[in-house]
Protein backbone atom coordinates (compact mmCIF):
# COMPACT_ATOMS: atom_id res chain seq x y z
CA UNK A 1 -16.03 -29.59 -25.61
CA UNK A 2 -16.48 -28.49 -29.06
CA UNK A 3 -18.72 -25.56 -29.82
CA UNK A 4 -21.27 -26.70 -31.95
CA UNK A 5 -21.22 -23.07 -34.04
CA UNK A 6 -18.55 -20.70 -34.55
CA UNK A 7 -19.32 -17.24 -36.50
CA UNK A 8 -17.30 -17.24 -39.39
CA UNK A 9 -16.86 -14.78 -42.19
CA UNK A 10 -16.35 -15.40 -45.79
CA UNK A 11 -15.67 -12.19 -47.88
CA UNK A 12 -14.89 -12.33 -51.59
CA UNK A 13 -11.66 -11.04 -52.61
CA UNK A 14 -11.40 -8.02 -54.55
CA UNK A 15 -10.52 -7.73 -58.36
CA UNK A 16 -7.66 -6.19 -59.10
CA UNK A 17 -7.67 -2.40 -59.97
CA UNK A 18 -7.09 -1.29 -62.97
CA UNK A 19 -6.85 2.30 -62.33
CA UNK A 20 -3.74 4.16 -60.19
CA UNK A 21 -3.95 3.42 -56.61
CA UNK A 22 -6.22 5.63 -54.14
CA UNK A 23 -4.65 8.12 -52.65
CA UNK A 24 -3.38 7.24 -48.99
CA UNK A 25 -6.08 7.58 -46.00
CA UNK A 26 -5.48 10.27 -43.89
CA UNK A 27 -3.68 9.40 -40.46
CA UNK A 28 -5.60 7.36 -38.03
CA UNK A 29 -6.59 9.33 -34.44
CA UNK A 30 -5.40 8.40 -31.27
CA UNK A 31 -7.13 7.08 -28.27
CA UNK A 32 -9.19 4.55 -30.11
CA UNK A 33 -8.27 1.39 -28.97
CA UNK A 34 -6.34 -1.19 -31.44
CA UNK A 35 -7.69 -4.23 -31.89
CA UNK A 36 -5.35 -7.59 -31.08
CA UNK A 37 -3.68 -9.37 -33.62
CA UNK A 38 -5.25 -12.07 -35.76
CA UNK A 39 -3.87 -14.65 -38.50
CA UNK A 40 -5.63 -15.34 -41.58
CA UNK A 41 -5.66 -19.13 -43.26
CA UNK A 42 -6.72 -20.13 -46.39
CA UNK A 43 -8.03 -23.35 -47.12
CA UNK A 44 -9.58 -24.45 -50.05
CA UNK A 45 -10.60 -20.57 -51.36
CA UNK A 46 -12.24 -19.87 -48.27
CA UNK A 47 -10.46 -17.71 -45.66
CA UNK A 48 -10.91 -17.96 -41.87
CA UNK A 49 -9.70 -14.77 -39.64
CA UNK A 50 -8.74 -16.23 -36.18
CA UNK A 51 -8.84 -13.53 -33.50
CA UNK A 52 -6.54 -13.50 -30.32
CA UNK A 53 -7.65 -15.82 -27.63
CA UNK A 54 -9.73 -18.36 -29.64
CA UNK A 55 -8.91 -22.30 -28.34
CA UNK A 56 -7.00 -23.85 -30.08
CA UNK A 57 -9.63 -26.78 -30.19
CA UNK A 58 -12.64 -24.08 -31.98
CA UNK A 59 -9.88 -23.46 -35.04
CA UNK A 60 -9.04 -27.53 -35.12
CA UNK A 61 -13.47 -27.88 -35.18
CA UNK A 62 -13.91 -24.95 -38.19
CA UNK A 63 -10.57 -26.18 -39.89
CA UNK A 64 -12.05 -29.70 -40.17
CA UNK A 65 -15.46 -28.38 -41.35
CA UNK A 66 -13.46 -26.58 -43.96
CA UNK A 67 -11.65 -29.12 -44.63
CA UNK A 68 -14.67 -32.03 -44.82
CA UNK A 69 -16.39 -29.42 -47.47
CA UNK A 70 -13.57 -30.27 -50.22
C-alpha cells in the first residue's frame, strides 16, 4: 500500500558566491553518530533526498507526484 503522504523537503539552491570561499569548518567530533547514506534526484527543479531504508514503492508514489506536477 501506498502512503498517502510522504514528508518531503524542497530547499532553494544557493546563488553562487561571489566572494573567496569560507574558510574550512573546523574538524567534526567523534562519538556523534553518522547518519546513513542518502541519494538526491532532481526532477523537474525540485529535489527529493531519499534516506536509507525508504520502499522502493514510497519513492515510485513521490516520483510520480513530481512527475504529474510538470
Amino acid at each position: 500500500m501506498i502512503p498517502a503522504f510522504v514528508p518531503a523537503v524542497v530547499a532553494p539552491e544557493p546563488a553562487p558566491a561571489s566572494e573567496a570561499p569560507a574558510p574550512p569548518s573546523p574538524p567534526k567530533r567523534r562519538g556523534r553518530q553518522r547518519r546513513a547514506a542518502a541519494i538526491e534526484i532532481e526532477v523537474a527543479g525540485a529535489r527529493v533526498t531519499i534516506e536509507s531504508g525508504v520502499s522502493p514503492a514510497t519513492i515510485t508514489a513521490v516520483l510520480s507526484a513530481l512527475k504529474a506536477g510538470l
